[in-house]
N, C-alpha and C. Protein backbone atom coordinates (compact mmCIF):
# COMPACT_ATOMS: atom_id res chain seq x y z
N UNK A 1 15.64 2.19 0.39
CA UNK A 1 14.58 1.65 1.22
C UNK A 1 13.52 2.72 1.40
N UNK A 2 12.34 2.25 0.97
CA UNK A 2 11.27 3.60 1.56
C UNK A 2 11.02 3.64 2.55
N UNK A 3 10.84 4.89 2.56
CA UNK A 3 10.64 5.88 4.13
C UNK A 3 9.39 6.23 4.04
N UNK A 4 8.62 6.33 5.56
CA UNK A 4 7.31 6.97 5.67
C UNK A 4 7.32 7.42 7.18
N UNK A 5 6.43 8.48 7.52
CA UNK A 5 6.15 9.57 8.30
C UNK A 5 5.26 9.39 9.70
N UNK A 6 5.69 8.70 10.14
CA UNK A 6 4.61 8.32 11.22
C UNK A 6 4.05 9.80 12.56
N UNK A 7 2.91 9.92 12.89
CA UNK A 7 2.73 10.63 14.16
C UNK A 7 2.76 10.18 15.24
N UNK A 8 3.63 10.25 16.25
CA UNK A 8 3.62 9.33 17.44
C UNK A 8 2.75 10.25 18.62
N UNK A 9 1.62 9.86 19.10
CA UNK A 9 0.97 10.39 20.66
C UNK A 9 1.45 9.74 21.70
N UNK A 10 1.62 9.88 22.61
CA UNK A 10 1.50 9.52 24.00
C UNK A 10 0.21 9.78 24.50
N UNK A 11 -0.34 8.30 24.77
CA UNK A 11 -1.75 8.51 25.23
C UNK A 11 -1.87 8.68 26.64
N UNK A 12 -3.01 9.12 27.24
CA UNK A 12 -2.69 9.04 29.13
C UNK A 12 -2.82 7.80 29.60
N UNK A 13 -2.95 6.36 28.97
CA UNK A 13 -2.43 5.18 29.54
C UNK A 13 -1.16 4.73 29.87
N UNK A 14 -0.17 5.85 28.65
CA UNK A 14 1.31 5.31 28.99
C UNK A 14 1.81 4.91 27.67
N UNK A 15 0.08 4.36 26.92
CA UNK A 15 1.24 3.82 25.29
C UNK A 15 0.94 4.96 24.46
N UNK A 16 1.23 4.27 23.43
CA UNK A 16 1.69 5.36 22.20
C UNK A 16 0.75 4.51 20.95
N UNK A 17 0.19 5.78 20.55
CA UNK A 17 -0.58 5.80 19.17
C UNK A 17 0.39 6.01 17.96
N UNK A 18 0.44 5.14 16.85
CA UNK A 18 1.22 5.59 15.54
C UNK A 18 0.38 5.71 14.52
N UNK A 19 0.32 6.74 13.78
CA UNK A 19 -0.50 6.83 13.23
C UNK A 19 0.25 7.50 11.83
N UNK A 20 0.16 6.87 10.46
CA UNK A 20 0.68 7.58 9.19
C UNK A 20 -0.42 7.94 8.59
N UNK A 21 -0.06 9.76 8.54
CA UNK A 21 -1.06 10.32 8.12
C UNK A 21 -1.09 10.31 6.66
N UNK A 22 -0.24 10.04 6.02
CA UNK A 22 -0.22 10.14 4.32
C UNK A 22 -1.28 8.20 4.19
N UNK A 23 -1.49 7.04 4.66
CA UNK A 23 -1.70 6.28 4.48
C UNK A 23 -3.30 6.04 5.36
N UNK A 24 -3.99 6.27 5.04
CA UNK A 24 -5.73 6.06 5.39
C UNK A 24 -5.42 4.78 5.94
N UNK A 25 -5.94 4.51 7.71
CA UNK A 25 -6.42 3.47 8.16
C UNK A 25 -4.87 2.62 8.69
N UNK A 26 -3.72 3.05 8.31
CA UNK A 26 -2.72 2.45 9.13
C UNK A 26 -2.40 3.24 10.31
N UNK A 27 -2.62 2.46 11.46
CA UNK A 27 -2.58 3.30 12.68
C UNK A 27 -2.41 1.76 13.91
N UNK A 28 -1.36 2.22 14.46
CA UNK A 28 -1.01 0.80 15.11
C UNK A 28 -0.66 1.59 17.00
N UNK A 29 -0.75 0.58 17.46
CA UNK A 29 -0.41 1.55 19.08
C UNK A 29 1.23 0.63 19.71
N UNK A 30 2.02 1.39 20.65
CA UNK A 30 2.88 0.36 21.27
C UNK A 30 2.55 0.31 22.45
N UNK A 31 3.10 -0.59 23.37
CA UNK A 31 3.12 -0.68 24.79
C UNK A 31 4.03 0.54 25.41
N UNK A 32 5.31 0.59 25.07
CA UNK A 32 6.34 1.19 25.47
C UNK A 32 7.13 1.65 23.89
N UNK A 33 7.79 2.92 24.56
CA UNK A 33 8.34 4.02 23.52
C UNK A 33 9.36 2.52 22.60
N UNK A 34 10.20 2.20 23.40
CA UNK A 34 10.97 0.88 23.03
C UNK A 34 10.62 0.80 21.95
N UNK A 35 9.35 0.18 21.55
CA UNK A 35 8.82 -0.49 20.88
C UNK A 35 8.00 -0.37 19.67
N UNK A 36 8.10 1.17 19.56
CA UNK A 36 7.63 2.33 18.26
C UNK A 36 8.29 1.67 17.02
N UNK A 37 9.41 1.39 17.10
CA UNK A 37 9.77 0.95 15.53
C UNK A 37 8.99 -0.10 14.99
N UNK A 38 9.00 -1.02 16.40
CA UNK A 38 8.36 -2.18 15.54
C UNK A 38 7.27 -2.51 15.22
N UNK A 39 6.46 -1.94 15.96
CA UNK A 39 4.73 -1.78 15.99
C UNK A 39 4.20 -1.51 14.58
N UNK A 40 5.72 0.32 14.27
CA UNK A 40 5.30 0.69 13.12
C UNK A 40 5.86 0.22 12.05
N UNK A 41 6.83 -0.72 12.07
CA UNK A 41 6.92 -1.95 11.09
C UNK A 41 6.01 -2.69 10.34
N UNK A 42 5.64 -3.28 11.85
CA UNK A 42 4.72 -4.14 11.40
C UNK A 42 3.10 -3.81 10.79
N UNK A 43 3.09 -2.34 11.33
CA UNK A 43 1.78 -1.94 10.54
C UNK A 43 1.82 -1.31 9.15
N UNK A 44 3.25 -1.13 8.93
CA UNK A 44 2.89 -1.13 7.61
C UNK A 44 3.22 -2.22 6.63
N UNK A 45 3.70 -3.44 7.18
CA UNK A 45 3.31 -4.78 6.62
C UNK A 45 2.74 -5.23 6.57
N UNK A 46 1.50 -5.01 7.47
CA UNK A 46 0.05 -5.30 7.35
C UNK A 46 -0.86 -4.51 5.89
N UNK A 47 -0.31 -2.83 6.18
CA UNK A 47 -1.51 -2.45 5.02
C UNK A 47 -0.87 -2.41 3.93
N UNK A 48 0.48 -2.92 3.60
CA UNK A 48 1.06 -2.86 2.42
C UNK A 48 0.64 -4.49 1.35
N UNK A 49 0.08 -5.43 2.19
CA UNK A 49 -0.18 -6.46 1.88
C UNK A 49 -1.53 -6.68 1.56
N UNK A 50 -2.36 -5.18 1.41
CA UNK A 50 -3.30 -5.12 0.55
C UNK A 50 -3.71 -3.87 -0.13
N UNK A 51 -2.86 -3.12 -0.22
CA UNK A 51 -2.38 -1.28 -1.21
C UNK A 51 -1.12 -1.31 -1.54
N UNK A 52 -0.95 -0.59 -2.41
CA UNK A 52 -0.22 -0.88 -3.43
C UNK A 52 0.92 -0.11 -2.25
N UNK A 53 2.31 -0.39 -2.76
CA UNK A 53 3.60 0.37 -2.32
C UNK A 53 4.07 1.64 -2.88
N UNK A 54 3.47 2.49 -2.60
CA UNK A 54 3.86 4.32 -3.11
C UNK A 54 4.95 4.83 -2.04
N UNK A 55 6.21 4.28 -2.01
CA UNK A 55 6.57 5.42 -0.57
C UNK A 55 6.76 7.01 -1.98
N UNK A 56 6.99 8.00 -0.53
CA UNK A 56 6.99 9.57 -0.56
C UNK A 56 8.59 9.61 0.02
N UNK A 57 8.85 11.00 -0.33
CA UNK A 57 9.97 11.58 0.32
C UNK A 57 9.55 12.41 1.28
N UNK A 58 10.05 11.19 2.58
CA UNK A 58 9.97 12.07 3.63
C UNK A 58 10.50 13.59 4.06
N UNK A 59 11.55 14.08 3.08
CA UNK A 59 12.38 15.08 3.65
C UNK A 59 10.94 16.32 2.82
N UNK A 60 10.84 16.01 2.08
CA UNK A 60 9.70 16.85 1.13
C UNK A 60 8.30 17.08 2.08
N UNK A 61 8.07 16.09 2.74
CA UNK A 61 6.65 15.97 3.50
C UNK A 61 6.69 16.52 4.99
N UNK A 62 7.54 16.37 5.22
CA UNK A 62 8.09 16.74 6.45
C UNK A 62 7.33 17.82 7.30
N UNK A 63 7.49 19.35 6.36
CA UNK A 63 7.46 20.39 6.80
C UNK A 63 6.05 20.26 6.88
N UNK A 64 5.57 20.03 5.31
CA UNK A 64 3.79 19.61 5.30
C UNK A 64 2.77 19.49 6.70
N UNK A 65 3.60 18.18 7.11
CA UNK A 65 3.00 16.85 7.71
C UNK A 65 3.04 17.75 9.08
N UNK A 66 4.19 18.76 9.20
CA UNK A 66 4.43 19.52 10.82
C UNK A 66 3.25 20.72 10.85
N UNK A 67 2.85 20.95 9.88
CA UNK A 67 1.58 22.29 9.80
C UNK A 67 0.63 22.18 9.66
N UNK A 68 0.28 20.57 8.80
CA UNK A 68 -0.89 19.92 9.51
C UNK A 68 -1.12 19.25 10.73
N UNK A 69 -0.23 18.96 11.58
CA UNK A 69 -0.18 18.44 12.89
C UNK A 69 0.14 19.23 13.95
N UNK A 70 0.30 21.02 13.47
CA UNK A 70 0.93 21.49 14.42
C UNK A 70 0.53 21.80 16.29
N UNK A 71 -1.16 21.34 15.86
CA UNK A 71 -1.59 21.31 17.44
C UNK A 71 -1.42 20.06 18.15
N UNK A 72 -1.09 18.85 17.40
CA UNK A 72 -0.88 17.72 18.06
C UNK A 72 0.27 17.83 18.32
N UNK A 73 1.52 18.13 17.76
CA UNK A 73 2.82 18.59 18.24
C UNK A 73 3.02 19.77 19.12
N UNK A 74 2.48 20.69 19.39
CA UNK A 74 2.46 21.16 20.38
C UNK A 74 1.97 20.68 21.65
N UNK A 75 1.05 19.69 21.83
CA UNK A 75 0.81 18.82 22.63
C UNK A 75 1.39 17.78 23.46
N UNK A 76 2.69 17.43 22.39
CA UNK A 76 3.72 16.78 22.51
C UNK A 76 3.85 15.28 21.70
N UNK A 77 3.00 15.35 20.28
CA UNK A 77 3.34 14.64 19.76
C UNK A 77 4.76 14.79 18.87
N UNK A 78 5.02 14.13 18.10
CA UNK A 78 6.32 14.18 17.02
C UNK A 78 6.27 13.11 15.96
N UNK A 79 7.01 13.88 15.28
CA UNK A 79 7.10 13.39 13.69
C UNK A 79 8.19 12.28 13.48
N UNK A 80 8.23 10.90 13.07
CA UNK A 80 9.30 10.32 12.85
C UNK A 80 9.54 9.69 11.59
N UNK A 81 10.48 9.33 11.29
CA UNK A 81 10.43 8.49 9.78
C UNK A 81 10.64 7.30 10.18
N UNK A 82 10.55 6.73 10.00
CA UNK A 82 10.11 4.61 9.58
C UNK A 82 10.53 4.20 8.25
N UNK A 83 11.91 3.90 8.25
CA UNK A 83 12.25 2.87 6.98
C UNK A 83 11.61 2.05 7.40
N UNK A 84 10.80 1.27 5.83
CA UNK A 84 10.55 0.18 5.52
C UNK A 84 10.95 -0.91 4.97
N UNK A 85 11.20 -1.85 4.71
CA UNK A 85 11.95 -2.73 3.82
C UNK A 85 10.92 -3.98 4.00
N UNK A 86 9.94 -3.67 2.10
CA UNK A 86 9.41 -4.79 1.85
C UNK A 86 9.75 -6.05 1.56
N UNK A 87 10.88 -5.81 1.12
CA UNK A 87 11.18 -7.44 1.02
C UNK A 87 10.41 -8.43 0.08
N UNK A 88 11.34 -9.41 -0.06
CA UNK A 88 10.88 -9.96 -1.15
C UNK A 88 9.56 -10.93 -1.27
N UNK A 89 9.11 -10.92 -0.08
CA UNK A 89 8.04 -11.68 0.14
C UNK A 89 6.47 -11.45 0.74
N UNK A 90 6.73 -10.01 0.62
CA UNK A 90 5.52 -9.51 0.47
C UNK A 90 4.58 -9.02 -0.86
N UNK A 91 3.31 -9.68 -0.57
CA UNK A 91 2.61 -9.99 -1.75
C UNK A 91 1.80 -8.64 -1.43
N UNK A 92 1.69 -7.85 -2.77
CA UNK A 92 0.46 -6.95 -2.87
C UNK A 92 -0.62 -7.06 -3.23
N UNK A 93 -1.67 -6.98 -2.61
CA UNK A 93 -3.22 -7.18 -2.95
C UNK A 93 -3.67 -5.64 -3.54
N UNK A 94 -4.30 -5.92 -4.84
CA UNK A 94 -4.89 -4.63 -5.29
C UNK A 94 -6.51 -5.23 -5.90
N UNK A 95 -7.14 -4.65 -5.30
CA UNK A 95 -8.93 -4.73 -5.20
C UNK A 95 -8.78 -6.31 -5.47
N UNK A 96 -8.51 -7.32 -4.75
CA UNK A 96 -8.65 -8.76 -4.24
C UNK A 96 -8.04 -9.43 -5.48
N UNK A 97 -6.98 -8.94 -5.92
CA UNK A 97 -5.98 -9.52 -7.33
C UNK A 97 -4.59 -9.70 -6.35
N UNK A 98 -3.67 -10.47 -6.44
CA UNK A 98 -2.44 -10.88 -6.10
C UNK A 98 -1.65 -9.66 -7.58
N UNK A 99 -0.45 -9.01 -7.26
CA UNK A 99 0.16 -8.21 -8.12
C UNK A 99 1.57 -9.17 -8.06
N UNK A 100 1.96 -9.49 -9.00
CA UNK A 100 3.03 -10.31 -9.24
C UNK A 100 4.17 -9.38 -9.73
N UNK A 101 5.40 -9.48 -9.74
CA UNK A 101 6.63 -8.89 -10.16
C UNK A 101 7.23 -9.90 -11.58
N UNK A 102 7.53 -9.38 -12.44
CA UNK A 102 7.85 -10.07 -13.80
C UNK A 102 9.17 -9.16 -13.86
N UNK A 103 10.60 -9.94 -13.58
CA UNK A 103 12.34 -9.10 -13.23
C UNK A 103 12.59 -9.08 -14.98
N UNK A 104 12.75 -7.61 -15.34
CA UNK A 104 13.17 -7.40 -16.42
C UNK A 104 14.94 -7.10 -16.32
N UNK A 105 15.31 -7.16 -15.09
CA UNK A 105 16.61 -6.52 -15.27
C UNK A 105 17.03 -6.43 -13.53
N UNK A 106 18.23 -6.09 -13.11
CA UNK A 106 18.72 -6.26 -11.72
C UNK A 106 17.39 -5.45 -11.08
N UNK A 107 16.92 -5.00 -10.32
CA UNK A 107 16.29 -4.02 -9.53
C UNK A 107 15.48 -3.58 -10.28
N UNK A 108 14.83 -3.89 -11.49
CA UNK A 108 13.71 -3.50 -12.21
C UNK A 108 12.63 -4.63 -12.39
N UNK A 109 11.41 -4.41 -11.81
CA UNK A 109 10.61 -5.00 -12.40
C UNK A 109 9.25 -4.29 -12.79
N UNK A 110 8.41 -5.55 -13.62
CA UNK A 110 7.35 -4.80 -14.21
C UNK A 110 6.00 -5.72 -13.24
N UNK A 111 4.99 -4.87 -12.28
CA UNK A 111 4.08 -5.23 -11.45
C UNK A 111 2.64 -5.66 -12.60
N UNK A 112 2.49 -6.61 -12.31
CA UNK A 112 1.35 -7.14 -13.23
C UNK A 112 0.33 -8.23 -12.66
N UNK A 113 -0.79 -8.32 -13.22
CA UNK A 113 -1.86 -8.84 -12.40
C UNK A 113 -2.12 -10.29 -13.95
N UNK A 114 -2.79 -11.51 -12.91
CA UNK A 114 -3.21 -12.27 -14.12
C UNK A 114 -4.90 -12.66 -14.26
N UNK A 115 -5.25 -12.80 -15.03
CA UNK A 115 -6.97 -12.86 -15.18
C UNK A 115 -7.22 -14.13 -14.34
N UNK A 116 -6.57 -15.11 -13.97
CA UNK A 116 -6.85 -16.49 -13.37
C UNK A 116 -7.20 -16.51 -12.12
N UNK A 117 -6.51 -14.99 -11.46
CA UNK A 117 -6.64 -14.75 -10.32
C UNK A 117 -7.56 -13.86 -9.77
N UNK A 118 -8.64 -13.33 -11.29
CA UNK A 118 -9.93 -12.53 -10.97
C UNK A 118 -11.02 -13.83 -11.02
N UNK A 119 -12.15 -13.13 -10.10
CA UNK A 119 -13.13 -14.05 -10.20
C UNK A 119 -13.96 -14.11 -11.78
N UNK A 120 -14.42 -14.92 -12.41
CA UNK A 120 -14.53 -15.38 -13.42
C UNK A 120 -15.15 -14.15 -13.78
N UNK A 121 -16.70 -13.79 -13.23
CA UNK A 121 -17.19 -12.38 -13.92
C UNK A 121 -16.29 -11.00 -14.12
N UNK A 122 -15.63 -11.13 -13.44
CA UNK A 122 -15.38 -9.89 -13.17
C UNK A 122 -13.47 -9.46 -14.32
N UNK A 123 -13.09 -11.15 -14.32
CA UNK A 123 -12.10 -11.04 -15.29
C UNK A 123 -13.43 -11.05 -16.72
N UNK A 124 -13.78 -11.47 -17.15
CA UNK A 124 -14.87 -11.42 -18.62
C UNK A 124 -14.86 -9.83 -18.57
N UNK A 125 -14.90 -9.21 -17.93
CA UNK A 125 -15.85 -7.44 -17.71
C UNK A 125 -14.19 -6.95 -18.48
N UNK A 126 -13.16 -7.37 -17.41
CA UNK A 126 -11.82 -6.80 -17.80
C UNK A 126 -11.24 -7.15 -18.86
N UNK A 127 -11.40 -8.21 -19.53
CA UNK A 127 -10.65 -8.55 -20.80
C UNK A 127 -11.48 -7.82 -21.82
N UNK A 128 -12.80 -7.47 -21.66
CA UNK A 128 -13.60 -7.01 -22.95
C UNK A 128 -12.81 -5.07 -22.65
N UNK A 129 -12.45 -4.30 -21.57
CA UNK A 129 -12.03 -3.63 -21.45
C UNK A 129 -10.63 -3.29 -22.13
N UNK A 130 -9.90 -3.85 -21.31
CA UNK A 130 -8.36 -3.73 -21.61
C UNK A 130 -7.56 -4.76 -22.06
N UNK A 131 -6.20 -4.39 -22.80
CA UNK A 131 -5.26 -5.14 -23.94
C UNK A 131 -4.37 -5.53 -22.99
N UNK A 132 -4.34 -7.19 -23.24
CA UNK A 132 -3.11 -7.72 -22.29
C UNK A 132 -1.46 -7.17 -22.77
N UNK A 133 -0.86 -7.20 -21.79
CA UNK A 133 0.77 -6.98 -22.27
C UNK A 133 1.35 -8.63 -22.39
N UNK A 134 1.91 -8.61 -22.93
CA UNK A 134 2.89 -9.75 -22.94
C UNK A 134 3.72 -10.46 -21.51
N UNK A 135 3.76 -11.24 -21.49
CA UNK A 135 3.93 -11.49 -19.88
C UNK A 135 4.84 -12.90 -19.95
N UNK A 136 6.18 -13.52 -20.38
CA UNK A 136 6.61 -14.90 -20.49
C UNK A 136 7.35 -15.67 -19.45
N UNK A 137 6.97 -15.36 -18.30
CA UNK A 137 7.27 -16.25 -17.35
C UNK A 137 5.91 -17.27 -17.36
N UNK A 138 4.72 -16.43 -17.72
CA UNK A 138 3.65 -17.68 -17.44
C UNK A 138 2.63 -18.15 -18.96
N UNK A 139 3.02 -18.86 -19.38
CA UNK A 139 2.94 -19.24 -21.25
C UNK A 139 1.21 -19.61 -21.24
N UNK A 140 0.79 -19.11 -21.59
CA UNK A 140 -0.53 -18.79 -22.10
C UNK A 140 -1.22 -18.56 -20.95
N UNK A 141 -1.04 -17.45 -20.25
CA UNK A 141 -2.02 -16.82 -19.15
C UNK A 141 -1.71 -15.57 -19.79
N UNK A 142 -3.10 -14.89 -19.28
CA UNK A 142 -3.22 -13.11 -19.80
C UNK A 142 -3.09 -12.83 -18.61
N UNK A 143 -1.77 -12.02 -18.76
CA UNK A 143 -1.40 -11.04 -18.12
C UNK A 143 -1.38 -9.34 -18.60
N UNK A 144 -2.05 -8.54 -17.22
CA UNK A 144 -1.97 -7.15 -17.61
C UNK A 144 -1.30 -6.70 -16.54
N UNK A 145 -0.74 -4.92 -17.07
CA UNK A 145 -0.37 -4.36 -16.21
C UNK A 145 -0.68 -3.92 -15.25
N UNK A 146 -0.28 -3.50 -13.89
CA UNK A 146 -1.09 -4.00 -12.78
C UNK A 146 -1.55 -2.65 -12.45
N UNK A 147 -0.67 -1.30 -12.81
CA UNK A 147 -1.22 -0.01 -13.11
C UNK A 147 -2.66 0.41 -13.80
N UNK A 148 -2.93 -0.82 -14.89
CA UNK A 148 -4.30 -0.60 -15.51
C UNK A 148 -5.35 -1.41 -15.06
N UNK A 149 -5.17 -2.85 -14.06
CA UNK A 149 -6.17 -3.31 -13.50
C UNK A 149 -6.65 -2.55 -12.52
N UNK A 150 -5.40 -1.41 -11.69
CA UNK A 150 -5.87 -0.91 -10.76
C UNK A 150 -6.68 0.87 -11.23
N UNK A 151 -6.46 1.02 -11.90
CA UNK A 151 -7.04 2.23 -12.80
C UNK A 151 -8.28 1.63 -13.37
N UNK A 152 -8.83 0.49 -13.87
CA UNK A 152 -9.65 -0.17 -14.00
C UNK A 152 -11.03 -0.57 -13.16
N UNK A 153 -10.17 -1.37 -11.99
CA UNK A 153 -11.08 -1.77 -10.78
C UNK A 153 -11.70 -0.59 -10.18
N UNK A 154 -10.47 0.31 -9.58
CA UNK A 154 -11.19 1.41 -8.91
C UNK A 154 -12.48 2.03 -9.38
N UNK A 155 -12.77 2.20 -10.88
CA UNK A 155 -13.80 2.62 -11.05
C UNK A 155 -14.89 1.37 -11.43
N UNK A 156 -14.80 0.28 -12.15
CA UNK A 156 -15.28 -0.50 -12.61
C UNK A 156 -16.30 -1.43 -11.09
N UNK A 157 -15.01 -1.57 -10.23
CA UNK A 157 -15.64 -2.56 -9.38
C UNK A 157 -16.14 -1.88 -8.49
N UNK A 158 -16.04 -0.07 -8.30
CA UNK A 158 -16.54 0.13 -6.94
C UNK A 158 -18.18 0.28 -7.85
N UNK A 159 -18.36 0.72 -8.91
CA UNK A 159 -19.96 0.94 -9.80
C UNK A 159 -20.29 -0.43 -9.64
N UNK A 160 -19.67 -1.34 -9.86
CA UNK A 160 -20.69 -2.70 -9.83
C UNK A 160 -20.92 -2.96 -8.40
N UNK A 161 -20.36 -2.70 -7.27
CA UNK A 161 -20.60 -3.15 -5.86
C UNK A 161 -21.86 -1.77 -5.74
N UNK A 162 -21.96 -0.89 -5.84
CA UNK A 162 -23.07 -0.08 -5.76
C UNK A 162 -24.33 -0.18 -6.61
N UNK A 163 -24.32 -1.17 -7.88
CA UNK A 163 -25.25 -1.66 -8.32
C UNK A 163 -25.88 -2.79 -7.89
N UNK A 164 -25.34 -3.48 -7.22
CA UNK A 164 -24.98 -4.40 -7.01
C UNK A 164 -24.62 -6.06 -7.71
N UNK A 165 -23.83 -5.60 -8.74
CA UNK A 165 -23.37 -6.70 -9.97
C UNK A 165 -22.23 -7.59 -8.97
């Protein structure tokens, strides 16, 4: 199950700020200490349902994460880990594509994106780019790997939103 690193504050209202510093923009608050796990559950089921799923080893980051935080922990924040468990029914959004799972084997699969599910321009831009993989759960849809739409988009779609294409 992946693990991730949360910073917990105690704010002077009484609740608590969670904040994972390895993950930009997931930052969730609780009412009561109680209630830290689930807050930070649920916030990272929120941003996992539109970025991709990278967990880290927490035991590796650990020390990191304590020497970049070491004035907020002296303050009296602290470091906790948060298993996650995505489960099978969380869908990943990568730059406004659905990432589908294609099961090659018990606990193996291969993450892949399909052109049906890009908007029409913007799949035309990607097929003249990149070589579909083979994909036979879905019989004549192009499917690619979801590693190269997203190696793709990142540069492709953030230049056309600044051109404005």
């Amino acid at each position: 199950m992946p693990q991730f690193i949360a910073l917990i504050q105690k704010r002077a209202d009484g609740t608590y700020s969670i904040k994972f510093p390895d993950l930009p923009d997931c930052v969730v608050a609780a009412n009561v200490e109680a209630n830290i796990l689930d807050s930070a559950t649920a916030a990272l089921t929120l941003y996992f349902a539109t970025h991709e799923l990278r967990p880290f080893d927490p035991a590796a980051d650990m020390t990191d994460l304590a020497l970049r935080f070491a004035a907020d922990i002296k303050a009296g924040a602290y470091l906790q880990v948060i298993p996650f468990d995505a489960g099978p029914d969380l869908q990943r959004i990568v730059y406004g594509v659905p990432v589908r799972e294609l099961v090659v084997a018990v606990g193996k699969s291969i993450p892949y994106v399909t052109v049906s599910d890009m908007r029409p321009e913007t799949a035309k831009r990607f097929l003249k780019d990149i070589a579909p993989c083979a994909c036979p759960t879905i019989p004549g849809e192009e499917a690619f790997y979801a590693h190269d739409w997203e190696r793709w988009a990142r540069v492709n779609l953030k230049l056309a939103d600044r051109h404005g294409s």
